[in-house]
PDB file of N, CA and C in Angstrom:
ATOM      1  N   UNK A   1      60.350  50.507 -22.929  1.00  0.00           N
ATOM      2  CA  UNK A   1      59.940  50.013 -24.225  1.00  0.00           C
ATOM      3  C   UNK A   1      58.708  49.124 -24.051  1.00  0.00           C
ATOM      4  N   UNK A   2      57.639  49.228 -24.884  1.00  0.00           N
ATOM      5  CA  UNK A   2      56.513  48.230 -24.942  1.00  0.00           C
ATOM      6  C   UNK A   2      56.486  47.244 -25.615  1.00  0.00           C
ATOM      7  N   UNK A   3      55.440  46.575 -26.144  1.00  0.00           N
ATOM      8  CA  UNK A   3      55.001  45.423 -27.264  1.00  0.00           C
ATOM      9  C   UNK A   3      54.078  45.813 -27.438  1.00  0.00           C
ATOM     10  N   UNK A   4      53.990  45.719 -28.736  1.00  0.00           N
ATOM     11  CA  UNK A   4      52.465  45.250 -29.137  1.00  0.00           C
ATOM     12  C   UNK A   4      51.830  43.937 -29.240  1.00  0.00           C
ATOM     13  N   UNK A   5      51.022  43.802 -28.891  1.00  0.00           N
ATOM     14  CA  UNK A   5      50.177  42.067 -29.758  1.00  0.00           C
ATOM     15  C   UNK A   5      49.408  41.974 -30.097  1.00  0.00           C
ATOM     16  N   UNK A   6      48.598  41.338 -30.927  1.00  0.00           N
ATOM     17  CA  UNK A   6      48.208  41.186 -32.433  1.00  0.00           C
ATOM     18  C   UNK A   6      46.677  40.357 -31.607  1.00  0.00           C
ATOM     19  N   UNK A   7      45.582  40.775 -31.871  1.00  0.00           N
ATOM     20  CA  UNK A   7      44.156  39.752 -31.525  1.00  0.00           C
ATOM     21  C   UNK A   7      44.254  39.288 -32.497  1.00  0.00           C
ATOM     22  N   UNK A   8      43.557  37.987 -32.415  1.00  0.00           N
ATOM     23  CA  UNK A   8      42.883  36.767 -33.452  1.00  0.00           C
ATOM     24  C   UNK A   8      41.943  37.603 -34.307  1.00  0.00           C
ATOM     25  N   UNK A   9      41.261  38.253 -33.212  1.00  0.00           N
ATOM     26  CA  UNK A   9      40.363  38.440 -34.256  1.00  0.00           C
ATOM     27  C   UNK A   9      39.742  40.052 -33.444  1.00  0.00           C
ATOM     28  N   UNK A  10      39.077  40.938 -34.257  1.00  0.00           N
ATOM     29  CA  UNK A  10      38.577  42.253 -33.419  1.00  0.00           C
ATOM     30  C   UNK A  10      37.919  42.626 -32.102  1.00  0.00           C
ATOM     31  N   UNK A  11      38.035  42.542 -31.387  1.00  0.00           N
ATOM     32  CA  UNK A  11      37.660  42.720 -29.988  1.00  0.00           C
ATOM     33  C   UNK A  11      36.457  44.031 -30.159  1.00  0.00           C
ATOM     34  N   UNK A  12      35.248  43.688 -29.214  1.00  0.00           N
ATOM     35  CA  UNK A  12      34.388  44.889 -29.313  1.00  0.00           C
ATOM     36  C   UNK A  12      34.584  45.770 -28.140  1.00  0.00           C
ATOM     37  N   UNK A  13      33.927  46.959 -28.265  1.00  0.00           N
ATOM     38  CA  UNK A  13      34.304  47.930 -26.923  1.00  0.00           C
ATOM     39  C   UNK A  13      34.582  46.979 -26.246  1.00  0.00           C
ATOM     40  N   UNK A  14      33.096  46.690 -25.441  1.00  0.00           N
ATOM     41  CA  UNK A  14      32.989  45.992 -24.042  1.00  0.00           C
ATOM     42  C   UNK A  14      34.062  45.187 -23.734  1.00  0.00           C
ATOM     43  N   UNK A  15      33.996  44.102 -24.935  1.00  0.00           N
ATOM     44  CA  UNK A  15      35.444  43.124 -24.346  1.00  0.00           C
ATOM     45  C   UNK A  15      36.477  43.770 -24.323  1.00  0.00           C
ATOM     46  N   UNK A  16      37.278  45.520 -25.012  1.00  0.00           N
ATOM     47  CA  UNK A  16      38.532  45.449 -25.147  1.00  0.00           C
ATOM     48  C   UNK A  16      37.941  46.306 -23.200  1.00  0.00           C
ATOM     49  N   UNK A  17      36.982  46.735 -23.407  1.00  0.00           N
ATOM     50  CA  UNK A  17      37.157  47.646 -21.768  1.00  0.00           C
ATOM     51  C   UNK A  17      37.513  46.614 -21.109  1.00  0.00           C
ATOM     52  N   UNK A  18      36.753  45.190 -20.745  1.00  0.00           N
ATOM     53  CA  UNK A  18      36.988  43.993 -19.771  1.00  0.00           C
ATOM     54  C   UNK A  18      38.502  43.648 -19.503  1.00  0.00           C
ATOM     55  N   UNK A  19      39.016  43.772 -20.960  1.00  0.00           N
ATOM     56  CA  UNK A  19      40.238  43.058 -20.809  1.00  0.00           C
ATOM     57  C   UNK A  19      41.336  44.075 -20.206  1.00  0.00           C
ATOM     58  N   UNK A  20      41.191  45.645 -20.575  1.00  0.00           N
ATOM     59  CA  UNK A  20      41.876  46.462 -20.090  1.00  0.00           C
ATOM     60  C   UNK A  20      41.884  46.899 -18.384  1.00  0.00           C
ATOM     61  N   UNK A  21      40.473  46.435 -18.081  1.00  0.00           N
ATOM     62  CA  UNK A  21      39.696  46.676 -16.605  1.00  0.00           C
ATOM     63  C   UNK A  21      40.836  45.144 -15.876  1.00  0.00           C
ATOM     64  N   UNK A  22      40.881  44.204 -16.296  1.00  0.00           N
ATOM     65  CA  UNK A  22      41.686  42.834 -15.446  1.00  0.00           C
ATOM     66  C   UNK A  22      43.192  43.051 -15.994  1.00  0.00           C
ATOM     67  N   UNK A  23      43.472  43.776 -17.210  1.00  0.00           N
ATOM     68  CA  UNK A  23      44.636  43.456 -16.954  1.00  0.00           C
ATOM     69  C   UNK A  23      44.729  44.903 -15.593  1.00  0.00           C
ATOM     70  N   UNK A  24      44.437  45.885 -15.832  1.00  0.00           N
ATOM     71  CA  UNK A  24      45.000  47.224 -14.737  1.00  0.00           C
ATOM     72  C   UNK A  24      45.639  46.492 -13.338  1.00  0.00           C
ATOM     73  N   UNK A  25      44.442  45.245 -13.360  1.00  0.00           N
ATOM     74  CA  UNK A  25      44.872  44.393 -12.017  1.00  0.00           C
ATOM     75  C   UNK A  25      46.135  43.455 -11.767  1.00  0.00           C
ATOM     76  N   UNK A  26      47.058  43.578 -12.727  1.00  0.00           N
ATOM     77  CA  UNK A  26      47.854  42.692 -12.456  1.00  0.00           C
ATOM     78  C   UNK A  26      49.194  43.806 -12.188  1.00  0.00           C
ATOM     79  N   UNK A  27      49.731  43.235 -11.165  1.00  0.00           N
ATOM     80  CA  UNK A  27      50.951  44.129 -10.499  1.00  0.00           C
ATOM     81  C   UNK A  27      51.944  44.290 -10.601  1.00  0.00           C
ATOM     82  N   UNK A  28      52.428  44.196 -11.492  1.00  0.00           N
ATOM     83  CA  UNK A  28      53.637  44.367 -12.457  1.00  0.00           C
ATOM     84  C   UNK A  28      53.748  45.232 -13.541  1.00  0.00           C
ATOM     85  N   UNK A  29      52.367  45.525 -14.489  1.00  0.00           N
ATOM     86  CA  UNK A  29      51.966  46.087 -15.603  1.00  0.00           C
ATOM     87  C   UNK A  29      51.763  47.408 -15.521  1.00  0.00           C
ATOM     88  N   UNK A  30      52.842  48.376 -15.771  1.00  0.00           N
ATOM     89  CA  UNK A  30      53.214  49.713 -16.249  1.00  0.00           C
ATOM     90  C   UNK A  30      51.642  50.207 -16.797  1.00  0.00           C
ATOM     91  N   UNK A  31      51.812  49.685 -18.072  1.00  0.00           N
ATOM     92  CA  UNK A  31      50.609  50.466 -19.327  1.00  0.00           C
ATOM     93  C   UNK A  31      49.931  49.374 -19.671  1.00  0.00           C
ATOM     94  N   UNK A  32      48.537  49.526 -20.382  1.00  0.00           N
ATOM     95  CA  UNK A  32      47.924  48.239 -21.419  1.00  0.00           C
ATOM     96  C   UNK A  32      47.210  49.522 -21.914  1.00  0.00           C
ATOM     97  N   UNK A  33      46.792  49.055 -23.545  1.00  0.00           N
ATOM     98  CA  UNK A  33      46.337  50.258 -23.849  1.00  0.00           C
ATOM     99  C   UNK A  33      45.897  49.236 -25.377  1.00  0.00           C
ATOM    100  N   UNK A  34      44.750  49.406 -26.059  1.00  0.00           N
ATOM    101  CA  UNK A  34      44.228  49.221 -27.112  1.00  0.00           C
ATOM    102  C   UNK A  34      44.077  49.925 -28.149  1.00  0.00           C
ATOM    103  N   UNK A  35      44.685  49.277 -29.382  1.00  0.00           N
ATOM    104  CA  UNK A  35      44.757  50.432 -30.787  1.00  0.00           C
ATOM    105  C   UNK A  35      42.826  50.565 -31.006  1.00  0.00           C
ATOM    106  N   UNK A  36      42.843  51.569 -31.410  1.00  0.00           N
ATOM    107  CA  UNK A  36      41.525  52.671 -32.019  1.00  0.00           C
ATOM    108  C   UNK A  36      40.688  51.474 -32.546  1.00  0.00           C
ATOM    109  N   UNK A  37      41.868  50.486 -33.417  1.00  0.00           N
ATOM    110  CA  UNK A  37      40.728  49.877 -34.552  1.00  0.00           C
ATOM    111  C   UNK A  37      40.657  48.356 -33.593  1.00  0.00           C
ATOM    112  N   UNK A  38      40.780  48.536 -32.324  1.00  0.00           N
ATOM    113  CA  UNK A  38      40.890  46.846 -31.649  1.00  0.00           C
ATOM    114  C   UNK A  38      41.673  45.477 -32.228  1.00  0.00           C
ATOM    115  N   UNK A  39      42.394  45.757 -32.666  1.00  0.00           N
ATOM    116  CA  UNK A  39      43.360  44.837 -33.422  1.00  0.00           C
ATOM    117  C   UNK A  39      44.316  44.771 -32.707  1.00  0.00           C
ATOM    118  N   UNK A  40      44.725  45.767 -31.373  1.00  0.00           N
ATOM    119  CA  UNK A  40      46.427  45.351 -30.849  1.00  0.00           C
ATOM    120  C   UNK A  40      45.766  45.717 -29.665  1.00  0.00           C
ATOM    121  N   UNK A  41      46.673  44.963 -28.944  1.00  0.00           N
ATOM    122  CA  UNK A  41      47.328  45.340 -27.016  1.00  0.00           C
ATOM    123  C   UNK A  41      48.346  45.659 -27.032  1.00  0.00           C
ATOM    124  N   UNK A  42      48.641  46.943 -26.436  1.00  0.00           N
ATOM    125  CA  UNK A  42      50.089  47.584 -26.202  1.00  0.00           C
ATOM    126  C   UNK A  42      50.210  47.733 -24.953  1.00  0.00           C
ATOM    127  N   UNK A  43      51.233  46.647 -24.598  1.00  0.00           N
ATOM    128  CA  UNK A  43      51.738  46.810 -22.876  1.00  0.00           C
ATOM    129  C   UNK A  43      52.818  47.300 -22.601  1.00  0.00           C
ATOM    130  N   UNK A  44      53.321  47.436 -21.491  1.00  0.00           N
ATOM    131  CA  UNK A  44      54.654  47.888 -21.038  1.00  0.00           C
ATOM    132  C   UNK A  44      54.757  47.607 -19.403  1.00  0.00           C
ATOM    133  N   UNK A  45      55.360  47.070 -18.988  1.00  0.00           N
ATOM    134  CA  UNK A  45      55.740  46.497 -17.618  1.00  0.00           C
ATOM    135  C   UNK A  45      56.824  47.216 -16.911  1.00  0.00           C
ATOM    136  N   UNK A  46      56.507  47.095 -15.329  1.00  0.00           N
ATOM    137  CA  UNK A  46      57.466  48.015 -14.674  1.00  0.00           C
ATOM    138  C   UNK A  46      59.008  47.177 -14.195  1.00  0.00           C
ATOM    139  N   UNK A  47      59.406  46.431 -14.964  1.00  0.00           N
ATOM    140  CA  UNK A  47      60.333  46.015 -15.250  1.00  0.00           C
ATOM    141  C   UNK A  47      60.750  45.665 -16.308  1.00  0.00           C
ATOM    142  N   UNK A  48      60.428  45.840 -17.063  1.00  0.00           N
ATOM    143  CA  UNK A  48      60.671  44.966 -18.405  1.00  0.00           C
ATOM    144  C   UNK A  48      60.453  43.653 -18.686  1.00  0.00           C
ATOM    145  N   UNK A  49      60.160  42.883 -17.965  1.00  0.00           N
ATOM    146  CA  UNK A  49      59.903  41.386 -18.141  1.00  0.00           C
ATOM    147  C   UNK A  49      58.302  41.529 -18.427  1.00  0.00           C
ATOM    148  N   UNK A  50      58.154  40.763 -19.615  1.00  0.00           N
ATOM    149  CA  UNK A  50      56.874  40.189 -19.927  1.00  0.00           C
ATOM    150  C   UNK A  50      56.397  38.862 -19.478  1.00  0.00           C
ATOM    151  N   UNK A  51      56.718  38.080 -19.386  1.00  0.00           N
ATOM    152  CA  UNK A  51      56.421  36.554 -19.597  1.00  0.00           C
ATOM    153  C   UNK A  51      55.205  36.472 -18.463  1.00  0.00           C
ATOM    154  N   UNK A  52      55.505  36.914 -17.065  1.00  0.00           N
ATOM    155  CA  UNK A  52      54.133  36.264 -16.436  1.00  0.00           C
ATOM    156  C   UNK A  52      52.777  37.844 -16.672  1.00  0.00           C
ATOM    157  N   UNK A  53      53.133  38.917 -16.697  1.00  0.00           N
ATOM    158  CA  UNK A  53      52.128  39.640 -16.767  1.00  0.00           C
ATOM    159  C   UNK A  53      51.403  39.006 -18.873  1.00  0.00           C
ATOM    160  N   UNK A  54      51.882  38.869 -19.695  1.00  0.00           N
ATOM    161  CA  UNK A  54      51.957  38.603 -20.767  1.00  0.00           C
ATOM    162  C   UNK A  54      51.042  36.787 -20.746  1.00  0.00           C
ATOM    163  N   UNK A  55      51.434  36.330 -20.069  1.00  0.00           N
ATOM    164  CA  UNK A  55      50.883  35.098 -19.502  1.00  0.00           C
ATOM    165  C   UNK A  55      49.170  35.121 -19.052  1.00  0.00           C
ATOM    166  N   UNK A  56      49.238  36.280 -17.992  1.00  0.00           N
ATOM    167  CA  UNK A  56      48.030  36.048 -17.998  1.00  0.00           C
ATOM    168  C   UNK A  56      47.236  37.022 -18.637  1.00  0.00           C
ATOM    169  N   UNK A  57      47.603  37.912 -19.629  1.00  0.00           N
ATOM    170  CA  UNK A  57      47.121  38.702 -20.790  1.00  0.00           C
ATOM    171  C   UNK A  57      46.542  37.760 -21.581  1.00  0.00           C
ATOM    172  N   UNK A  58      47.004  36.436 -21.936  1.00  0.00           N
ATOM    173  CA  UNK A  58      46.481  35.222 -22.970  1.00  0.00           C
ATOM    174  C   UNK A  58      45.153  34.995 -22.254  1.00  0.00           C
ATOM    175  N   UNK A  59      45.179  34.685 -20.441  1.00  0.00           N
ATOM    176  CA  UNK A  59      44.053  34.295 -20.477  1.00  0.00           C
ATOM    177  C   UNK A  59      43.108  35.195 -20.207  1.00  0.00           C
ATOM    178  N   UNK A  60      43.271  36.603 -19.715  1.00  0.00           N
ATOM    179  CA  UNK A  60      41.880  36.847 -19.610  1.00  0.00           C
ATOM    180  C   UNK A  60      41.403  37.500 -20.966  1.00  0.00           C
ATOM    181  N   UNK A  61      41.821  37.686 -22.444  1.00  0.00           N
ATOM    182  CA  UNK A  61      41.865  37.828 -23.464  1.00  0.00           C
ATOM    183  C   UNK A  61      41.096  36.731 -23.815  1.00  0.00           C
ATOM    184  N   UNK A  62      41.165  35.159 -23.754  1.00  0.00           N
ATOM    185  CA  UNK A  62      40.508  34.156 -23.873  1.00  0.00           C
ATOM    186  C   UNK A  62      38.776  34.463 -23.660  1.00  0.00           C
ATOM    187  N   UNK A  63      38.912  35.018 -21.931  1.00  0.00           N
ATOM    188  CA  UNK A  63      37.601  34.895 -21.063  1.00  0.00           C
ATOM    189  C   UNK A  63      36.655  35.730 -21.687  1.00  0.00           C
ATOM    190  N   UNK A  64      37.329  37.429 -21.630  1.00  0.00           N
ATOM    191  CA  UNK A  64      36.944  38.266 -21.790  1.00  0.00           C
ATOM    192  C   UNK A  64      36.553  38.578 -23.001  1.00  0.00           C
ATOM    193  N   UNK A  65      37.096  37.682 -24.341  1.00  0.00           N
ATOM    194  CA  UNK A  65      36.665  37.926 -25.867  1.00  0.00           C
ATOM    195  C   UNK A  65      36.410  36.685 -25.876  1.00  0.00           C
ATOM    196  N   UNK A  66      35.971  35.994 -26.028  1.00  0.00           N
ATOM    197  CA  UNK A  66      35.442  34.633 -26.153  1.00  0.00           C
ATOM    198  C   UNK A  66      36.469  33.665 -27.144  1.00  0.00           C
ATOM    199  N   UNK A  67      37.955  33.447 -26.428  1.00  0.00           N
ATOM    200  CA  UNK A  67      39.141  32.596 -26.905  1.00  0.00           C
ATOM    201  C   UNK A  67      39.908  33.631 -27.928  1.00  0.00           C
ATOM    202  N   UNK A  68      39.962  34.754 -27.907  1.00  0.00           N
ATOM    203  CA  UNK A  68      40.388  35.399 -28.462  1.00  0.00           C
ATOM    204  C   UNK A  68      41.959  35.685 -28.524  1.00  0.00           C
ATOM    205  N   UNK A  69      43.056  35.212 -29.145  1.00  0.00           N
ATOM    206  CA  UNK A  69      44.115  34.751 -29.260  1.00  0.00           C
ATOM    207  C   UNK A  69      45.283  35.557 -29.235  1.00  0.00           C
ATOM    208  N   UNK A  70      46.522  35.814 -28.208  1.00  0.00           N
ATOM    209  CA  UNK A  70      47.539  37.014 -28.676  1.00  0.00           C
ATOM    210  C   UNK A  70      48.298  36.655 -29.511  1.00  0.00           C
ATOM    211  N   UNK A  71      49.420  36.918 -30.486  1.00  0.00           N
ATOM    212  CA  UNK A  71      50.398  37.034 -31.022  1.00  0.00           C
ATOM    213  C   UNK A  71      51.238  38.358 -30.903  1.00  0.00           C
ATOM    214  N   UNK A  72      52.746  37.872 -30.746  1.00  0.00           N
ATOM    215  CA  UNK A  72      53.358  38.980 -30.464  1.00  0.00           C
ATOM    216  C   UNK A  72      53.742  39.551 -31.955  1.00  0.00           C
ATOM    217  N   UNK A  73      53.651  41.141 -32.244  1.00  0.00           N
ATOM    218  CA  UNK A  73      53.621  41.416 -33.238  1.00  0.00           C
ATOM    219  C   UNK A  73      55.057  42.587 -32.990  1.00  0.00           C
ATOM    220  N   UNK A  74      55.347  43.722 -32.011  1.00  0.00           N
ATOM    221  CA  UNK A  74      56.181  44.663 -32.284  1.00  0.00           C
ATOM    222  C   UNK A  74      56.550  45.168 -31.395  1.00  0.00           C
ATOM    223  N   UNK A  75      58.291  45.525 -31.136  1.00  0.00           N
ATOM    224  CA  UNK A  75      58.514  46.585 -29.439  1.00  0.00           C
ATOM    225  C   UNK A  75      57.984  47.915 -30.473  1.00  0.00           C
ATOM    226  N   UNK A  76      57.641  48.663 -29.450  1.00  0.00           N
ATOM    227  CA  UNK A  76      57.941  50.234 -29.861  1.00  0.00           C
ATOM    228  C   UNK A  76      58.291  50.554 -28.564  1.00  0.00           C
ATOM    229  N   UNK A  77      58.805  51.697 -28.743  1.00  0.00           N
ATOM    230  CA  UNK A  77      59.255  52.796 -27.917  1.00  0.00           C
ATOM    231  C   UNK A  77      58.047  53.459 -27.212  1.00  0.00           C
ATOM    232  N   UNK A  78      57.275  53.894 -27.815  1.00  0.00           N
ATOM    233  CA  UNK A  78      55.979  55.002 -27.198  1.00  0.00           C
ATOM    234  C   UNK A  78      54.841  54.435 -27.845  1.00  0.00           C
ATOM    235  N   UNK A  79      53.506  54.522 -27.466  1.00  0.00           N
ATOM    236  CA  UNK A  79      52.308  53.789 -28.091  1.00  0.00           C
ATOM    237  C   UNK A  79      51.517  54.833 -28.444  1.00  0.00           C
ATOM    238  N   UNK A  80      50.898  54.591 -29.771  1.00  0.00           N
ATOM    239  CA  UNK A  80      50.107  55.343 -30.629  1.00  0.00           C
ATOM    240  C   UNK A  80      48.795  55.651 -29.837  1.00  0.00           C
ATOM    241  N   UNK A  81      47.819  56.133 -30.453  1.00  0.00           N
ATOM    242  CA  UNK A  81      46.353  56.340 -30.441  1.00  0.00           C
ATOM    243  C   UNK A  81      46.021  55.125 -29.465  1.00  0.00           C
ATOM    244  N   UNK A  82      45.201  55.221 -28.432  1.00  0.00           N
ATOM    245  CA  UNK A  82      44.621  54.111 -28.580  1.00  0.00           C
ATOM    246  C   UNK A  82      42.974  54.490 -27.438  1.00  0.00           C
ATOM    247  N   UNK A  83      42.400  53.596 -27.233  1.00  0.00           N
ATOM    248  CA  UNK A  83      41.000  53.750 -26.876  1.00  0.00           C
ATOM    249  C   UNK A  83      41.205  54.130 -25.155  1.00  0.00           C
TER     250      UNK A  83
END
């Protein structure tokens, strides 16, 4: 099962590529994947625990969009469209 989470505010290509390029790097994290319209992060972890891969999703989301903010918005099962 995944999450979705919710940006502050729209992320452009470049930043959603950046943020998708650092999270790939963290070693725990199954999937990350960005909706079409840059409004969500959809992760999924190879355990199910979020909290530290999810942790540092806040910050390089910060770096990489200039403070750009998560909120957790939804589990789904399978993830839609995304870039």
């Amino acid at each position: 099962m995944g999450r979705y989470y919710h940006f502050s505010k729209t992320v452009s290509k470049e930043e959603s590529e950046e943020i998708l390029r650092k999270m790939r790097e963290l070693e725990n994290l199954k999937s990350a994947a960005i909706t079409e319209d840059r409004a969500y992060l959809f992760v999924t972890t190879k355990d199910g625990i979020f909290s530290e891969v999810m942790g540092a999703a806040v910050n390089i989301c910060r770096r990489a969009a200039g403070g750009c903010e998560l909120s957790f918005d939804r589990f789904s099962p399978e993830k839609i469209s995304a870039i």
